[in-house]
C-alpha atoms as a PDB file:
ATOM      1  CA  UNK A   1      52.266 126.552 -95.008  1.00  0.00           C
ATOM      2  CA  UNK A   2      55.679 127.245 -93.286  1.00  0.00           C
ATOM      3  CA  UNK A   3      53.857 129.476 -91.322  1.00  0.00           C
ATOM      4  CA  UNK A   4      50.846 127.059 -90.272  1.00  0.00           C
ATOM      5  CA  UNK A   5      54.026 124.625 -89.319  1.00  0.00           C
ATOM      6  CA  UNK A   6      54.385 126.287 -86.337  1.00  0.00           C
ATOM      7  CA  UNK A   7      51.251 127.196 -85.118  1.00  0.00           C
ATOM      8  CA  UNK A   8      50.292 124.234 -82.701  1.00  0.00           C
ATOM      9  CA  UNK A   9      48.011 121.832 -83.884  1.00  0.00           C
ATOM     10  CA  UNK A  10      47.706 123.441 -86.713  1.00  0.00           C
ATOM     11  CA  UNK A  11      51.023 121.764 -88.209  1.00  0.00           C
ATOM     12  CA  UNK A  12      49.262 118.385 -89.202  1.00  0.00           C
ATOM     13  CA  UNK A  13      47.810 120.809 -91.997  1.00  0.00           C
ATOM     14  CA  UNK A  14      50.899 121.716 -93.982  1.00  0.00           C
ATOM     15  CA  UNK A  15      52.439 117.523 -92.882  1.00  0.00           C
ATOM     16  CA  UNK A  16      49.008 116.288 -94.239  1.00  0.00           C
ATOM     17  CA  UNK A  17      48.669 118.068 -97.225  1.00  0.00           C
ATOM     18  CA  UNK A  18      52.459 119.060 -98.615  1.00  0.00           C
ATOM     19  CA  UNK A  19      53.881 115.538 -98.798  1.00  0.00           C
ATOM     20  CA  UNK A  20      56.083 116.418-101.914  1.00  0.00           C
ATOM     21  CA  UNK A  21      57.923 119.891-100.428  1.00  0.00           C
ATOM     22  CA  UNK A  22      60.137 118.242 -98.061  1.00  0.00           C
ATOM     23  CA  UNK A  23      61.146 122.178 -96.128  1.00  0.00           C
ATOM     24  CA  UNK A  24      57.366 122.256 -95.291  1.00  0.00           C
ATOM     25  CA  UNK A  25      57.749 118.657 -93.662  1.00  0.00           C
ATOM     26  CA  UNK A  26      60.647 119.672 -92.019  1.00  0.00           C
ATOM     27  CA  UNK A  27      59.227 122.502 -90.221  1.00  0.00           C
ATOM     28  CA  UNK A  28      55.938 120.915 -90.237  1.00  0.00           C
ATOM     29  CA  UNK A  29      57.394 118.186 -87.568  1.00  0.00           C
ATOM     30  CA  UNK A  30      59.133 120.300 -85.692  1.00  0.00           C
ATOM     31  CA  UNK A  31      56.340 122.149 -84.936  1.00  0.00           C
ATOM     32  CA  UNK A  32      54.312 119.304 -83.511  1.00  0.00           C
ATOM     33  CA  UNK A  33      57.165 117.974 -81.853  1.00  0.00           C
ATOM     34  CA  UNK A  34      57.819 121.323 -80.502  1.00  0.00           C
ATOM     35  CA  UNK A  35      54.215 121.424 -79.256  1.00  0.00           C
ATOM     36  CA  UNK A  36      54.214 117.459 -77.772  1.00  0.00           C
ATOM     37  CA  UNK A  37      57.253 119.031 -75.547  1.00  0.00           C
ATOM     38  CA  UNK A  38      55.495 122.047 -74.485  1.00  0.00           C
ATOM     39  CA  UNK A  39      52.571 120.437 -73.715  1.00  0.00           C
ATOM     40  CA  UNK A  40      54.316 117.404 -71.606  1.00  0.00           C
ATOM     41  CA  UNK A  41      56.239 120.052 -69.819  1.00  0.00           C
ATOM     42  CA  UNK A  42      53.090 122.212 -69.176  1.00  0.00           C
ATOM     43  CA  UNK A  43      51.520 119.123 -67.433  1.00  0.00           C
ATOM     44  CA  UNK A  44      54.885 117.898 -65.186  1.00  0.00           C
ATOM     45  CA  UNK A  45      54.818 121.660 -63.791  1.00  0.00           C
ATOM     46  CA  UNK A  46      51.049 121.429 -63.571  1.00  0.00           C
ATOM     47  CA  UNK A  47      51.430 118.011 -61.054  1.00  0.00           C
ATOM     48  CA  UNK A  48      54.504 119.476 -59.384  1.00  0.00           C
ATOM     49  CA  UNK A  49      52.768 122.643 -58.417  1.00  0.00           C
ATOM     50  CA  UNK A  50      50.074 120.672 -57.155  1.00  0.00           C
ATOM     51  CA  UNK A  51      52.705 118.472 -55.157  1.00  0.00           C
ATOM     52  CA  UNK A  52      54.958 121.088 -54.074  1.00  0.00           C
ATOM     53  CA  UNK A  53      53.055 124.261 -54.667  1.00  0.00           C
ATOM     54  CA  UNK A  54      55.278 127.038 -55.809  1.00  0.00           C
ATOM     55  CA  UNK A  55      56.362 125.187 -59.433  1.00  0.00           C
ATOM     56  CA  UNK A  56      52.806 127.517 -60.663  1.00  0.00           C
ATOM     57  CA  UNK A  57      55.211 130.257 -61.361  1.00  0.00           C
ATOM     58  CA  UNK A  58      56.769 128.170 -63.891  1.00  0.00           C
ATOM     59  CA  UNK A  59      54.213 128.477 -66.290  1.00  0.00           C
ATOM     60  CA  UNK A  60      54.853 132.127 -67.511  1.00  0.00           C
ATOM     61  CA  UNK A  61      58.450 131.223 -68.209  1.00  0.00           C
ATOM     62  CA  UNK A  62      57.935 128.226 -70.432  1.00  0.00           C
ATOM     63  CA  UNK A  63      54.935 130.048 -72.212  1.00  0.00           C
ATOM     64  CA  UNK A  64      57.316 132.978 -73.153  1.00  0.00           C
ATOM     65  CA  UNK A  65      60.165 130.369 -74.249  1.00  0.00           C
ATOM     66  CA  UNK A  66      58.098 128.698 -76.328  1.00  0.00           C
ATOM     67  CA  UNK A  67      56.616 131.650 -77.791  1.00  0.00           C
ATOM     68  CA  UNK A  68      59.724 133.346 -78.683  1.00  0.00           C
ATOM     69  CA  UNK A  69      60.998 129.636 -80.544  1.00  0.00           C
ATOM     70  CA  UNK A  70      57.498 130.229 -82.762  1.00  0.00           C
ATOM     71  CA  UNK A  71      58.649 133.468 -83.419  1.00  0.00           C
ATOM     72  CA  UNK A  72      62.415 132.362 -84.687  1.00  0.00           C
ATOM     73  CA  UNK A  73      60.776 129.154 -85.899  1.00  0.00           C
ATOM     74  CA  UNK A  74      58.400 131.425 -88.101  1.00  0.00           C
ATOM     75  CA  UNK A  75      61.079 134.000 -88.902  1.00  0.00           C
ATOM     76  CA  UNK A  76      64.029 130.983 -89.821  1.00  0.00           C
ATOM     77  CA  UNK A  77      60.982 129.337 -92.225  1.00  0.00           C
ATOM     78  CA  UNK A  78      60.007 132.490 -94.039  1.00  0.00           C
ATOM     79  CA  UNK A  79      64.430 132.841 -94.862  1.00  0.00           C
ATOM     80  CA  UNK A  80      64.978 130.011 -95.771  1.00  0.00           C
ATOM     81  CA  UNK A  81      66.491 128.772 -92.979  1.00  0.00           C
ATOM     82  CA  UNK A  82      66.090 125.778 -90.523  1.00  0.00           C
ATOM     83  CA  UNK A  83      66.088 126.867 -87.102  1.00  0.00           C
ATOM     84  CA  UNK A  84      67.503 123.634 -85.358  1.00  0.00           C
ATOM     85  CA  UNK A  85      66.570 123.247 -81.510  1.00  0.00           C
ATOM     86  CA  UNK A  86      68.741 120.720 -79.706  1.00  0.00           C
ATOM     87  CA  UNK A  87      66.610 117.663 -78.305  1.00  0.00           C
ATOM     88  CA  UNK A  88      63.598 118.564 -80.504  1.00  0.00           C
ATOM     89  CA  UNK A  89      65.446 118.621 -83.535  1.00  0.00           C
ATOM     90  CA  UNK A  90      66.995 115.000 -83.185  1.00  0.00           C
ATOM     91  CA  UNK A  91      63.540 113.368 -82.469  1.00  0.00           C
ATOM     92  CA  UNK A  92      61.637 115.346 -85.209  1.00  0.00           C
ATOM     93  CA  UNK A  93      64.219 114.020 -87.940  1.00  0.00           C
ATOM     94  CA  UNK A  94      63.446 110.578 -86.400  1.00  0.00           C
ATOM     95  CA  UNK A  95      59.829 111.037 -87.421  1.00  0.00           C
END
């Protein structure tokens, strides 16, 4: 489940289902809220490229950042650990 947590839409799994283990919520909201973010600053690079033209090359980038805080989200979860990421960490806990 800490695993599923971080895998995009697949989060609401683990938050649906594992109400009671309160390290699976934890991660489990941080994923989505990881996603929301990606996905909000996916589509503001999308319009600016369209506006300005060379914001396209943006993409890559943010793919490979968020990629790589999967990968120490997934790695943190399977520890023990809570890997905390400044801005998304304050508005998951809000959740």
């Amino acid at each position: 489940m800490l695993v599923l947590s971080y895998l995009g839409i697949l989060a609401l799994i683990p938050l649906l289902t594992e109400k009671n283990d309160r390290e699976v919520q934890w991660h489990a909201k941080h994923g989505l809220v990881l996603l929301v973010a990606y996905l909000v600053l996916m589509v503001g690079i999308m319009i600016a490229s369209f506006v300005v033209g060379f914001f396209g090359m943006l993409q890559i980038p943010l793919w490979l950042g968020y990629l790589v805080v999967i990968i120490l989200g997934i790695t943190n979860a399977l520890n023990g650990k809570r890997f905390v990421i400044p801005g998304v960490s304050e508005f998951a806990e809000k959740l």
